[in-house]
C-alpha atoms as a PDB file:
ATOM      1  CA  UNK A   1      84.337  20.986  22.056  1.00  0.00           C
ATOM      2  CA  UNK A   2      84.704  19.839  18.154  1.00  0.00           C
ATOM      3  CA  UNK A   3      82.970  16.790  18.871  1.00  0.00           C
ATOM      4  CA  UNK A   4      80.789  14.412  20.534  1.00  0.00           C
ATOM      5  CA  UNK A   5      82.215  11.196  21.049  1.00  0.00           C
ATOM      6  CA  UNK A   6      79.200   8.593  21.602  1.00  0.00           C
ATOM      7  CA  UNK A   7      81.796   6.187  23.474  1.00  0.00           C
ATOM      8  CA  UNK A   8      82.867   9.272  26.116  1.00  0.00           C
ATOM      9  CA  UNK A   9      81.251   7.528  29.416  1.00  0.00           C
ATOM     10  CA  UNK A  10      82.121  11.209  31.042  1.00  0.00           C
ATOM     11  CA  UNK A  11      80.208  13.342  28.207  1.00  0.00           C
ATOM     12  CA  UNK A  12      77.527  11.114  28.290  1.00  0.00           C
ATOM     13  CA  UNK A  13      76.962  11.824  32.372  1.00  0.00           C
ATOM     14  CA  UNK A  14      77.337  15.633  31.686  1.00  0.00           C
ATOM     15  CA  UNK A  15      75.022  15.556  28.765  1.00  0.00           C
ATOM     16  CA  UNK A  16      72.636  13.571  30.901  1.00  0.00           C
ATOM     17  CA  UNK A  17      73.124  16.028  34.247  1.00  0.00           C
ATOM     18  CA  UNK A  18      72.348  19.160  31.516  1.00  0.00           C
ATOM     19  CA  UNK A  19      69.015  17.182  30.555  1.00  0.00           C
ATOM     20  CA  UNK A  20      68.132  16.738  34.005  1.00  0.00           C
ATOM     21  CA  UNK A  21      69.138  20.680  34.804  1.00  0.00           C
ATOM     22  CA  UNK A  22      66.868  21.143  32.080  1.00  0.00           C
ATOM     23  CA  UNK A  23      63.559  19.223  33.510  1.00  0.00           C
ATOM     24  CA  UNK A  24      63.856  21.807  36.176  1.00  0.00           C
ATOM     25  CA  UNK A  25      62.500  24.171  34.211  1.00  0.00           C
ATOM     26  CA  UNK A  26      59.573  22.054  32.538  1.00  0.00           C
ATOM     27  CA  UNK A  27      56.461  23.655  32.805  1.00  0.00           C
ATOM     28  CA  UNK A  28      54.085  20.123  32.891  1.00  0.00           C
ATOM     29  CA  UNK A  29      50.838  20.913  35.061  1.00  0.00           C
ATOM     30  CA  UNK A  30      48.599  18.121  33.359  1.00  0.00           C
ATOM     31  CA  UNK A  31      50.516  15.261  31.890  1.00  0.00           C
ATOM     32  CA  UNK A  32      52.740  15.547  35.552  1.00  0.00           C
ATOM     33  CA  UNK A  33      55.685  14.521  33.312  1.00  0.00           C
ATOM     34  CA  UNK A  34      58.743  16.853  33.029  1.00  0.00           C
ATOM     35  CA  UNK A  35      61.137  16.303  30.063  1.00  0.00           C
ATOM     36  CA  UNK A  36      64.754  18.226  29.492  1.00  0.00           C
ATOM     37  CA  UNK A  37      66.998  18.463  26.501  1.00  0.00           C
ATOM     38  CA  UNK A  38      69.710  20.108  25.815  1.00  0.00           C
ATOM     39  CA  UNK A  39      72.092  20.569  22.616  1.00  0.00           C
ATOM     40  CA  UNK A  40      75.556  20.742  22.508  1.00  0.00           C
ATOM     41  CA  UNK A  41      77.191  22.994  19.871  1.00  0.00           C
ATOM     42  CA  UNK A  42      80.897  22.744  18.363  1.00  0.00           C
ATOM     43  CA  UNK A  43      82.332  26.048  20.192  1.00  0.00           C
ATOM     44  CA  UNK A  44      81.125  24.444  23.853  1.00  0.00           C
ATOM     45  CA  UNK A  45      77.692  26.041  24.397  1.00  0.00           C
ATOM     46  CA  UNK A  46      75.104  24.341  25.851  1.00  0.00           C
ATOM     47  CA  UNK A  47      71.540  25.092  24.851  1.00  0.00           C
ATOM     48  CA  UNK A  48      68.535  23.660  27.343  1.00  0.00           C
ATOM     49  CA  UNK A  49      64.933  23.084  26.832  1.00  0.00           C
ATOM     50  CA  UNK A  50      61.649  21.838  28.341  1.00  0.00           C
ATOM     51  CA  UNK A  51      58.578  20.596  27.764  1.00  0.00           C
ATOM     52  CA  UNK A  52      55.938  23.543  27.929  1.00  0.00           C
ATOM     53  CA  UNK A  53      52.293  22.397  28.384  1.00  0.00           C
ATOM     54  CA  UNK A  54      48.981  24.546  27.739  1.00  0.00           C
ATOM     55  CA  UNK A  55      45.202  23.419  28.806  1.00  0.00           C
ATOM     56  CA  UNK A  56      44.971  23.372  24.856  1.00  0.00           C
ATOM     57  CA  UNK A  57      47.210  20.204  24.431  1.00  0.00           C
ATOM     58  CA  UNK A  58      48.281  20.801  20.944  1.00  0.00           C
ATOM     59  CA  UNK A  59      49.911  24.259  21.610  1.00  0.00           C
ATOM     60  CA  UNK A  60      52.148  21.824  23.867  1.00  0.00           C
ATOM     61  CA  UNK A  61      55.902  22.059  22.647  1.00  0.00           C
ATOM     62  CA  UNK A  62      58.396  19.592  23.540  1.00  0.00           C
ATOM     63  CA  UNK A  63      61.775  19.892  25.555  1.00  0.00           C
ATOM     64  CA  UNK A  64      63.361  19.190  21.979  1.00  0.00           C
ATOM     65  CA  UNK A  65      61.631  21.871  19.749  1.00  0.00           C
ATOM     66  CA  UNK A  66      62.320  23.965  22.622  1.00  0.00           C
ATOM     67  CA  UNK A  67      65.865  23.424  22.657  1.00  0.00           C
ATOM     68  CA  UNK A  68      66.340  23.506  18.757  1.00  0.00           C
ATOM     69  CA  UNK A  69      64.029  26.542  18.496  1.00  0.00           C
ATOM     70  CA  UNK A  70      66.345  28.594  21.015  1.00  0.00           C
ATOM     71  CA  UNK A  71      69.686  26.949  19.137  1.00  0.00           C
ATOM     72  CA  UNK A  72      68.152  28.396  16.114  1.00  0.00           C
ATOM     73  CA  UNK A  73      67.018  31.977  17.433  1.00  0.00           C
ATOM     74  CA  UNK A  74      70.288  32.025  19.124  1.00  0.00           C
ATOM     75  CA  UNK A  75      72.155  32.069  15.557  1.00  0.00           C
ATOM     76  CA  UNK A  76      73.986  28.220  15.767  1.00  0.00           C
ATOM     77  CA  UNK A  77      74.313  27.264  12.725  1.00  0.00           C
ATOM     78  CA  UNK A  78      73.053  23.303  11.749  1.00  0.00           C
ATOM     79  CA  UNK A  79      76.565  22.335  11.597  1.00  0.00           C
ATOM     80  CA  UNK A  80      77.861  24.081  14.622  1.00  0.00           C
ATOM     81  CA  UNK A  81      75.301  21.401  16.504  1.00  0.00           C
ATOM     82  CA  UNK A  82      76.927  18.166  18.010  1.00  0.00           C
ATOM     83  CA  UNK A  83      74.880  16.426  19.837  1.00  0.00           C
ATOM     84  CA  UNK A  84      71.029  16.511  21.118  1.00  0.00           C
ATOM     85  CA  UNK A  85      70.363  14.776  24.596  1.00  0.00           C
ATOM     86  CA  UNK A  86      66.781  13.867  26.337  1.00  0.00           C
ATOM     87  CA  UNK A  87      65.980  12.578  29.095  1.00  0.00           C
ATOM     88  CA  UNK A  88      62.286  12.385  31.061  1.00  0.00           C
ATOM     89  CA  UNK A  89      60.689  11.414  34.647  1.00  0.00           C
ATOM     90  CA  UNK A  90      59.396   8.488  33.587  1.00  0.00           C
ATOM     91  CA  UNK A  91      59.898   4.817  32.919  1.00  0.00           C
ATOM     92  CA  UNK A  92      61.612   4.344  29.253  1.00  0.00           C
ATOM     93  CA  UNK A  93      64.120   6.004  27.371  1.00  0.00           C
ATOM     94  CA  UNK A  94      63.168   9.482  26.563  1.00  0.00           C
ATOM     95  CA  UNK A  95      62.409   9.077  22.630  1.00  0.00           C
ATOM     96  CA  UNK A  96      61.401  12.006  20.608  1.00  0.00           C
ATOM     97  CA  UNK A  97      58.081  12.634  19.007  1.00  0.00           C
ATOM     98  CA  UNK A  98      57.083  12.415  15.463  1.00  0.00           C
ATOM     99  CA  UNK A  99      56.733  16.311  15.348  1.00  0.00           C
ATOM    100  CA  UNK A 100      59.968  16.504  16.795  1.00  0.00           C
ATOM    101  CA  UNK A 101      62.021  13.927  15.019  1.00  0.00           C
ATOM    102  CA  UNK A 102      60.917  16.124  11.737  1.00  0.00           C
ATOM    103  CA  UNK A 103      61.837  19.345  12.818  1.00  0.00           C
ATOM    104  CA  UNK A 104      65.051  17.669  14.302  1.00  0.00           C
ATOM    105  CA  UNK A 105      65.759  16.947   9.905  1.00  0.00           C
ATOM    106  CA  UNK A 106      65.198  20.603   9.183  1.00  0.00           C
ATOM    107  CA  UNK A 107      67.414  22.151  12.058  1.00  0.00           C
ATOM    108  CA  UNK A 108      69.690  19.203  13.088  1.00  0.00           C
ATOM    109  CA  UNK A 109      72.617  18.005  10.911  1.00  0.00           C
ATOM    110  CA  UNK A 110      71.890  14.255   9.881  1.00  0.00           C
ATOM    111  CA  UNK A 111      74.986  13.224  11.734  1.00  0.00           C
ATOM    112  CA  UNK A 112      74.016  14.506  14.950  1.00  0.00           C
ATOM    113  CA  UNK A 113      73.567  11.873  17.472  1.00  0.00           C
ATOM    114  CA  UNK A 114      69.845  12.265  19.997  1.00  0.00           C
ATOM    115  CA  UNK A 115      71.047  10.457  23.031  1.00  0.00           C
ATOM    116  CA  UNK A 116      67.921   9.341  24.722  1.00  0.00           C
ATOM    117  CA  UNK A 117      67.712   8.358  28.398  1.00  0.00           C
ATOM    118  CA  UNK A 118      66.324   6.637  31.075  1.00  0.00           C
ATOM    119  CA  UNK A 119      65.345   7.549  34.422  1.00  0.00           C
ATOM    120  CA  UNK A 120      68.588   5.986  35.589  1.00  0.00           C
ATOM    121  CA  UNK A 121      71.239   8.133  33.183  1.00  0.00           C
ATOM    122  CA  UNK A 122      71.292   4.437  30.802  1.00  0.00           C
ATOM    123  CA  UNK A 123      70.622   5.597  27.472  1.00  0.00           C
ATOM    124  CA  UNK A 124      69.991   5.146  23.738  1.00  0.00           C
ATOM    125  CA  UNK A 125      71.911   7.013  20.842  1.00  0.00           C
ATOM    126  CA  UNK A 126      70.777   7.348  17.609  1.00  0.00           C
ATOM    127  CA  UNK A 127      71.549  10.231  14.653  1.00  0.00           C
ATOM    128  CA  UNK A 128      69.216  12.467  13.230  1.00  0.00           C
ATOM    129  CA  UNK A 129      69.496  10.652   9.614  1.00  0.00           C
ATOM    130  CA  UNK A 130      68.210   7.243  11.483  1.00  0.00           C
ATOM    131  CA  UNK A 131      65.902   8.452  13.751  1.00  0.00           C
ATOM    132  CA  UNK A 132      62.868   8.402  11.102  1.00  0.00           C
ATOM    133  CA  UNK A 133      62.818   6.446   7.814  1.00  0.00           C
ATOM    134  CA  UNK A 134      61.204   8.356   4.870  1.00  0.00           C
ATOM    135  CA  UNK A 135      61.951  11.472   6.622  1.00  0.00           C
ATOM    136  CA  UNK A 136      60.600  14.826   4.900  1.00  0.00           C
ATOM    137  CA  UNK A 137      63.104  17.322   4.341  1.00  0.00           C
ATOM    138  CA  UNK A 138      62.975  20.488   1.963  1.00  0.00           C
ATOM    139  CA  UNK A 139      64.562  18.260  -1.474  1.00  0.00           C
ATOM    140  CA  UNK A 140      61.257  17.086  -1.261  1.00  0.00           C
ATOM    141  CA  UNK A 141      59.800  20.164  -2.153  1.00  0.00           C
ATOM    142  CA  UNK A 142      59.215  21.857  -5.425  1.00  0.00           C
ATOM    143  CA  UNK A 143      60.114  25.162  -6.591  1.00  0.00           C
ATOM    144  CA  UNK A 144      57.641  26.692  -9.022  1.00  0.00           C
END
C-alpha cells in the first residue's frame, strides 16, 4: 500500500472496520465513550489505538496519541504514514482534540489525510496541514 486514495469507497470501509476493531480495546470506565484509530503506513501495516481513561482525567490519552505514539515507538517513519482514521460510539463525526491535532503536526506528515467518522461508517477527511490553523510545529522554535 503506497497510498491512500480518499475517493477508494473500499479503503474507506476497511479503514473504518480497523477503527471500530480498535474501540474494542478502549479502556473508557467514566466518560462510557469508546474511541478507535488506527494508522495506515506505506509498506501495509496497520497500527490501532484507543482511548485510555484514568480517575485523574488529564492523564486520559486519546485513541489518536495512542495510535501515533505506538507508530512512533514502533520505528515508522513520518513519511512512511498514509492515512489516520477515527471513529467513536457516539453521535458526530469522530474529530480529534486540540492536544491531538498538535501532536498529529509533530508525528504526522502534513499530507496525511484524518478520516473522521460517524457512528454509521459516513465520514469526514481532512489532512494534517488543515486540520488546525496556526498550528505549532518545531520552525517555531529557537535554537540558542
Amino acid at each position: 500500500m503506497d497510498k491512500f486514495l480518499v475517493d477508494d469507497q473500499k479503503a474507506l470501509k476497511e479503514l473504518y472496520s480497523d477503527c471500530l476493531q480498535a474501540m474494542k480495546k478502549s479502556y473508557s470506565p467514566y466518560s462510557k465513550t469508546a474511541v478507535g484509530a488506527c494508522i495506515w503506513t506505506k509498506d501495509g501495516k496497520k497500527i490501532y489505538g484507543a482511548n485510555i481513561e484514568n480517575a485523574s482525567y488529564g492523564l486520559t490519552v486519546c485513541a489518536e496519541r495512542t495510535a501515533m505514539f505506538s507508530a512512533h515507538l514502533d520505528g515508522v517513519k513520518k513519511e512512511d504514514q498514509i492515512v489516520l482514521g477515527i471513529a467513536a460510539d457516539f453521535t458526530g463525526y469522530a474529530y480529534p482534540c486540540g492536544a491531538c491535532r498538535q501532536v498529529m503536526a509533530e508525528l504526522l506528515p502534513f499530507s496525511c489525510p484524518v478520516v473522521m467518522f460517524d457512528p454509521k461508517g459516513n465520514y469526514k477527511i481532512i489532512n494534517v496541514g488543515e486540520i488546525m490553523p496556526g498550528i505549532f510545529t518545531k520552525d517555531d522554535l529557537k535554537n540558542l
